[in-house]
C-alpha atoms as a PDB file:
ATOM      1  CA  UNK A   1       2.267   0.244  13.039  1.00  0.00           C
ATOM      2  CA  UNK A   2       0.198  -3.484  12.960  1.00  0.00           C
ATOM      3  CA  UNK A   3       1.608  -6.249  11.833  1.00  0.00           C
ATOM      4  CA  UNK A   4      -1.345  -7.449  10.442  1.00  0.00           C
ATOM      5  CA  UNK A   5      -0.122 -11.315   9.699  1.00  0.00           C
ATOM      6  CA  UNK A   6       2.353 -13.984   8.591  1.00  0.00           C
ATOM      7  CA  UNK A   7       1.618 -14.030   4.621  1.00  0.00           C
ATOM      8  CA  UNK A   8       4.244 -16.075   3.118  1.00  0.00           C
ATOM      9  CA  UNK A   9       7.016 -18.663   4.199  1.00  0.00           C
ATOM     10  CA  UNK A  10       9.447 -19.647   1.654  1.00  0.00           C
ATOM     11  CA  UNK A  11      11.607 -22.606   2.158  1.00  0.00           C
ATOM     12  CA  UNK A  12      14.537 -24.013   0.278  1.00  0.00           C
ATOM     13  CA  UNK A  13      14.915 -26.988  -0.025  1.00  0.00           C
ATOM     14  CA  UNK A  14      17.690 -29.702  -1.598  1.00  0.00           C
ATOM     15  CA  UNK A  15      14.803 -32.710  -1.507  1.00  0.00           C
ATOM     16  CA  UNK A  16      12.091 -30.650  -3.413  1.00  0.00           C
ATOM     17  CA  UNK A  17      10.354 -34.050  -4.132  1.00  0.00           C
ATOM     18  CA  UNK A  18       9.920 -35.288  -0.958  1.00  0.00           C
ATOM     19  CA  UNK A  19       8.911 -31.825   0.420  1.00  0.00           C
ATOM     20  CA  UNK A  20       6.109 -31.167  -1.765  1.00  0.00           C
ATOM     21  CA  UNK A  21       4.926 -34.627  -1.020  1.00  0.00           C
ATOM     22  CA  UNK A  22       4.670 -33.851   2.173  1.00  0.00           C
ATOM     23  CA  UNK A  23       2.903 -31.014   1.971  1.00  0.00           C
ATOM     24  CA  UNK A  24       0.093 -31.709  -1.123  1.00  0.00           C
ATOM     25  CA  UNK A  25       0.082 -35.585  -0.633  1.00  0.00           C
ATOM     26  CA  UNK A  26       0.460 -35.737   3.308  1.00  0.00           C
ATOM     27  CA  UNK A  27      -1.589 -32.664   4.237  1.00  0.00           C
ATOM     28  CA  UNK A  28      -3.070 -32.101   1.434  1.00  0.00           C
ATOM     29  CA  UNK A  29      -2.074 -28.616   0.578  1.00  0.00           C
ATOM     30  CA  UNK A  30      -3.412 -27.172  -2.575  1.00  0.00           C
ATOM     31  CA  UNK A  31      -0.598 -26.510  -4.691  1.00  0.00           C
ATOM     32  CA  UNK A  32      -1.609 -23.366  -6.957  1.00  0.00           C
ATOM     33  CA  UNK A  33       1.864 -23.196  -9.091  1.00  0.00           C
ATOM     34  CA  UNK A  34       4.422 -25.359  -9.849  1.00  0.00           C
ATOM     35  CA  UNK A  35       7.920 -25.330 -12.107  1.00  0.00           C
ATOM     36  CA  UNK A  36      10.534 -27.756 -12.792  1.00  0.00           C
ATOM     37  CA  UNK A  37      12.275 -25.839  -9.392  1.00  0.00           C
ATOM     38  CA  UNK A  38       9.433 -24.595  -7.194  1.00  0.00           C
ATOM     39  CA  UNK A  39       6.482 -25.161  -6.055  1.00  0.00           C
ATOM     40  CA  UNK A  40       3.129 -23.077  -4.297  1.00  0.00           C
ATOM     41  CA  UNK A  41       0.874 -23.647  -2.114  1.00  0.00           C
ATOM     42  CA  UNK A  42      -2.163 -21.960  -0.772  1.00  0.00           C
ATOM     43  CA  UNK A  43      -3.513 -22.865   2.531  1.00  0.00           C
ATOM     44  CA  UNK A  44      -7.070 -22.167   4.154  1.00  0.00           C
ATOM     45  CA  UNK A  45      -6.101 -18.995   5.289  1.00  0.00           C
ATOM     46  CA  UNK A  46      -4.311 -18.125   2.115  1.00  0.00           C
ATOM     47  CA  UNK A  47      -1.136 -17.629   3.232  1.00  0.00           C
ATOM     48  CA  UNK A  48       1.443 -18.467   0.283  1.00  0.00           C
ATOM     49  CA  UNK A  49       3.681 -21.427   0.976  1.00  0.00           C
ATOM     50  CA  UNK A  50       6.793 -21.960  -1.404  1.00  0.00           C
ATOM     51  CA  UNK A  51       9.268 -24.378  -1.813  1.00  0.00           C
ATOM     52  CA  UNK A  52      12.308 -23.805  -3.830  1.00  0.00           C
ATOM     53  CA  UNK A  53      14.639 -26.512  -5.099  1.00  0.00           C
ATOM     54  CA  UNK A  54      18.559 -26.367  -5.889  1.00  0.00           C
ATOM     55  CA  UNK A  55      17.849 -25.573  -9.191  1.00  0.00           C
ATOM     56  CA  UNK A  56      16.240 -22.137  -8.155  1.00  0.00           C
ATOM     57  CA  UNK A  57      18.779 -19.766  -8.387  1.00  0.00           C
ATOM     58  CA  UNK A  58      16.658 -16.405  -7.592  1.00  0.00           C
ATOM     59  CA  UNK A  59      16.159 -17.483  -4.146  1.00  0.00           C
ATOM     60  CA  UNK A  60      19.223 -18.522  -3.463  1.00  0.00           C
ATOM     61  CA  UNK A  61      19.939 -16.508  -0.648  1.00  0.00           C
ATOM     62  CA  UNK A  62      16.488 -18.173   1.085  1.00  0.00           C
ATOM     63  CA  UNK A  63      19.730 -19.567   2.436  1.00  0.00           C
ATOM     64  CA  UNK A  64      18.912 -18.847   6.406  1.00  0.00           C
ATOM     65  CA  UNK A  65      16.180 -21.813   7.022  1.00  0.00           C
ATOM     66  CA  UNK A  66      12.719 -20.605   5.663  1.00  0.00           C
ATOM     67  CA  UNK A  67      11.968 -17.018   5.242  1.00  0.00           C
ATOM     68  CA  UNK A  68       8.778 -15.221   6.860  1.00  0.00           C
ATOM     69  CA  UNK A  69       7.179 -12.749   5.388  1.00  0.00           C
ATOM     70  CA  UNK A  70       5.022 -10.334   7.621  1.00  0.00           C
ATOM     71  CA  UNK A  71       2.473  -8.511   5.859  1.00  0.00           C
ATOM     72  CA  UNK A  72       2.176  -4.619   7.851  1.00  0.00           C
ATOM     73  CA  UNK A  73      -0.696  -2.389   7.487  1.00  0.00           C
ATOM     74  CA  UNK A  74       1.680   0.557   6.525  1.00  0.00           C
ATOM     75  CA  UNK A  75       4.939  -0.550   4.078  1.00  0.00           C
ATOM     76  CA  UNK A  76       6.405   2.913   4.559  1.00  0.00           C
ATOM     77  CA  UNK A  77       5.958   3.148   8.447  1.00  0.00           C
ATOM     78  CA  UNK A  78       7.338   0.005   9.385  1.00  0.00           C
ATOM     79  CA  UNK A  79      10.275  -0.218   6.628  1.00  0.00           C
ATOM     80  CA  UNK A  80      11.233   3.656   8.462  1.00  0.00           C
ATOM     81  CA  UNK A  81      11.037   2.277  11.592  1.00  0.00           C
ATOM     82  CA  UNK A  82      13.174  -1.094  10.929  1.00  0.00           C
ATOM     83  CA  UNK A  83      15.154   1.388   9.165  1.00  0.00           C
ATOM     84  CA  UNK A  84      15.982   3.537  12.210  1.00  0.00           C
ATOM     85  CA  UNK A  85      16.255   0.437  14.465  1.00  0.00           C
ATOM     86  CA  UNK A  86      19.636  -0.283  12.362  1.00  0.00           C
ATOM     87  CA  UNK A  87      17.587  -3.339  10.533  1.00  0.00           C
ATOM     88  CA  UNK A  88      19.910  -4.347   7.204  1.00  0.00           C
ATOM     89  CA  UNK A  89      17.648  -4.341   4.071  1.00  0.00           C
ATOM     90  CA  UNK A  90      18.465  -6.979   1.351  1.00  0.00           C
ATOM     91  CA  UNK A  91      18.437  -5.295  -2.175  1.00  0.00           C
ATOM     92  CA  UNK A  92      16.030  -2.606  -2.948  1.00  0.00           C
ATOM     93  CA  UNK A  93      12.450  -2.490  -2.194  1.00  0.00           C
ATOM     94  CA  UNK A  94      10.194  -4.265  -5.157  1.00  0.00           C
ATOM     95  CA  UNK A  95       6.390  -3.229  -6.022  1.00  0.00           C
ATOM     96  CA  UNK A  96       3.937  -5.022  -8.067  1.00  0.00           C
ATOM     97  CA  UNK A  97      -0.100  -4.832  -7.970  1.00  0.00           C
ATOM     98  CA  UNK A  98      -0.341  -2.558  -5.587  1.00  0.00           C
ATOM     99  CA  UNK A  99       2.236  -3.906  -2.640  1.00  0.00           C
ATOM    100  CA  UNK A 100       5.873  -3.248  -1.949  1.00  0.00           C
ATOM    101  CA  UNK A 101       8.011  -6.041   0.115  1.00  0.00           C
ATOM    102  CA  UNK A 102      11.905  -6.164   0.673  1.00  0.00           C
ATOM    103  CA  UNK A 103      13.769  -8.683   2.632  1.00  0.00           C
ATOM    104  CA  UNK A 104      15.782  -8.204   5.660  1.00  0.00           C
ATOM    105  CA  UNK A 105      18.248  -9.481   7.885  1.00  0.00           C
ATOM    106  CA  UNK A 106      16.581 -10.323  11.129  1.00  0.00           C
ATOM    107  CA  UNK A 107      18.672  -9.332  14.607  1.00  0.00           C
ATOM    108  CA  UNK A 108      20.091 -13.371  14.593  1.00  0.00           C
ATOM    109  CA  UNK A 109      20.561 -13.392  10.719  1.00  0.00           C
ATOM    110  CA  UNK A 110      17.446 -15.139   9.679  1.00  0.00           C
ATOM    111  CA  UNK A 111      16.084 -13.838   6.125  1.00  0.00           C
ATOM    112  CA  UNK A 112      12.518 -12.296   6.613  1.00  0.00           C
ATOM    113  CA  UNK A 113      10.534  -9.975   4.675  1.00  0.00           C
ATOM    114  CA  UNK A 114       8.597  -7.201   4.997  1.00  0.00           C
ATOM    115  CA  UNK A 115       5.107  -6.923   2.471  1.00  0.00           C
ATOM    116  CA  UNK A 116       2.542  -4.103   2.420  1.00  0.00           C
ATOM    117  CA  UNK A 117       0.124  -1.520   0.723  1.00  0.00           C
ATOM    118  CA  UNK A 118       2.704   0.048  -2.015  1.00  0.00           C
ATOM    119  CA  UNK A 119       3.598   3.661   0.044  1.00  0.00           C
ATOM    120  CA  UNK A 120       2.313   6.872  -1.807  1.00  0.00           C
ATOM    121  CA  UNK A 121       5.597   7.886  -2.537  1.00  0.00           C
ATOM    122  CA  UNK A 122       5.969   5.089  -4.416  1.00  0.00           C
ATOM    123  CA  UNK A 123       2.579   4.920  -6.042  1.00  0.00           C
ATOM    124  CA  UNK A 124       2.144   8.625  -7.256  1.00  0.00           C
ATOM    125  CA  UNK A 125       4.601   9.734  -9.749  1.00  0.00           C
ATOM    126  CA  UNK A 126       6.556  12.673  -9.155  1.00  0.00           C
ATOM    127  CA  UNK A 127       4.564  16.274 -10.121  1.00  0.00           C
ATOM    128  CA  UNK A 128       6.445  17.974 -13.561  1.00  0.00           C
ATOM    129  CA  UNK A 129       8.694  20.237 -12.962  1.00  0.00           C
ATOM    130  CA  UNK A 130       7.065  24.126 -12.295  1.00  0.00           C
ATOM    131  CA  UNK A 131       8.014  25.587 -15.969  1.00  0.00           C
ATOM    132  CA  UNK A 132       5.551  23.007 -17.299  1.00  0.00           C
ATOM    133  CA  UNK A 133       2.958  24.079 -15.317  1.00  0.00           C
ATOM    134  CA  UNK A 134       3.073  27.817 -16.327  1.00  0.00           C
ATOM    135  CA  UNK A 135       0.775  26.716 -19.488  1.00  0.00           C
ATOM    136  CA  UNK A 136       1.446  28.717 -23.026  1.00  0.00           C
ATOM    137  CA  UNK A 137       2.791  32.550 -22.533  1.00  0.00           C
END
């Protein structure tokens, strides 16, 4: 299993204004998306960063300080692995253009989450049943 890199921080945030100031006006982050309670920006490397205000009520549980997102080479692999370790998955997993991710409970409590390549299992939908198969008799 590689953990290939960091790919996305989220951080919530109850002085949105000031925090995206710092950010696009301070260091001069590119900011690629922005709503009346969030805000994204790219950096160089193009890791995602997002801030959430109170407003945002689908990331409310970003409640742990920001939330990491590590991006693995193999989704399934690591997620079985975490899995077996005891880790505590948040929700089910969720899959869009071609990656899966779920968030976790890290071994102090910290929200992370885990992103990859969307596992075959996942991808491929399931074969029809045999007695479709068997063609016309």
């Amino acid at each position: 299993m590689t953990v290939l890199k960091v790919d996305f921080v989220g951080i919530r945030t109850n002085r949105l204004d000031e925090t995206v100031a710092l950010f696009r006006d301070v260091l001069g982050v590119q900011v690629t998306r922005e709503t009346d309670d969030s805000v994204r920006f790219r950096l160089a490397d193009n890791t995602i960063l997002e801030l959430y205000g109170p407003g945002d009520e689908f990331h409310a549980f970003f409640a742990t300080g920001p939330v990491v997102t590590l991006r693995v080479e193999d989704f399934a692999i690591a997620r079985q692995a975490m899995a077996k370790a005891g880790i505590e998955f948040i929700g089910e997993i969720q899959t869009a253009d071609g990656v899966s991710w779920q968030h976790f409970y890290s071994p102090v409590g910290t929200i992370l989450e885990l992103i990859g390549p969307v596992p075959v299992s996942l991808s491929v939908p399931p074969a029809p049943p045999t007695s479709e198969l068997a063609g016309p008799e």
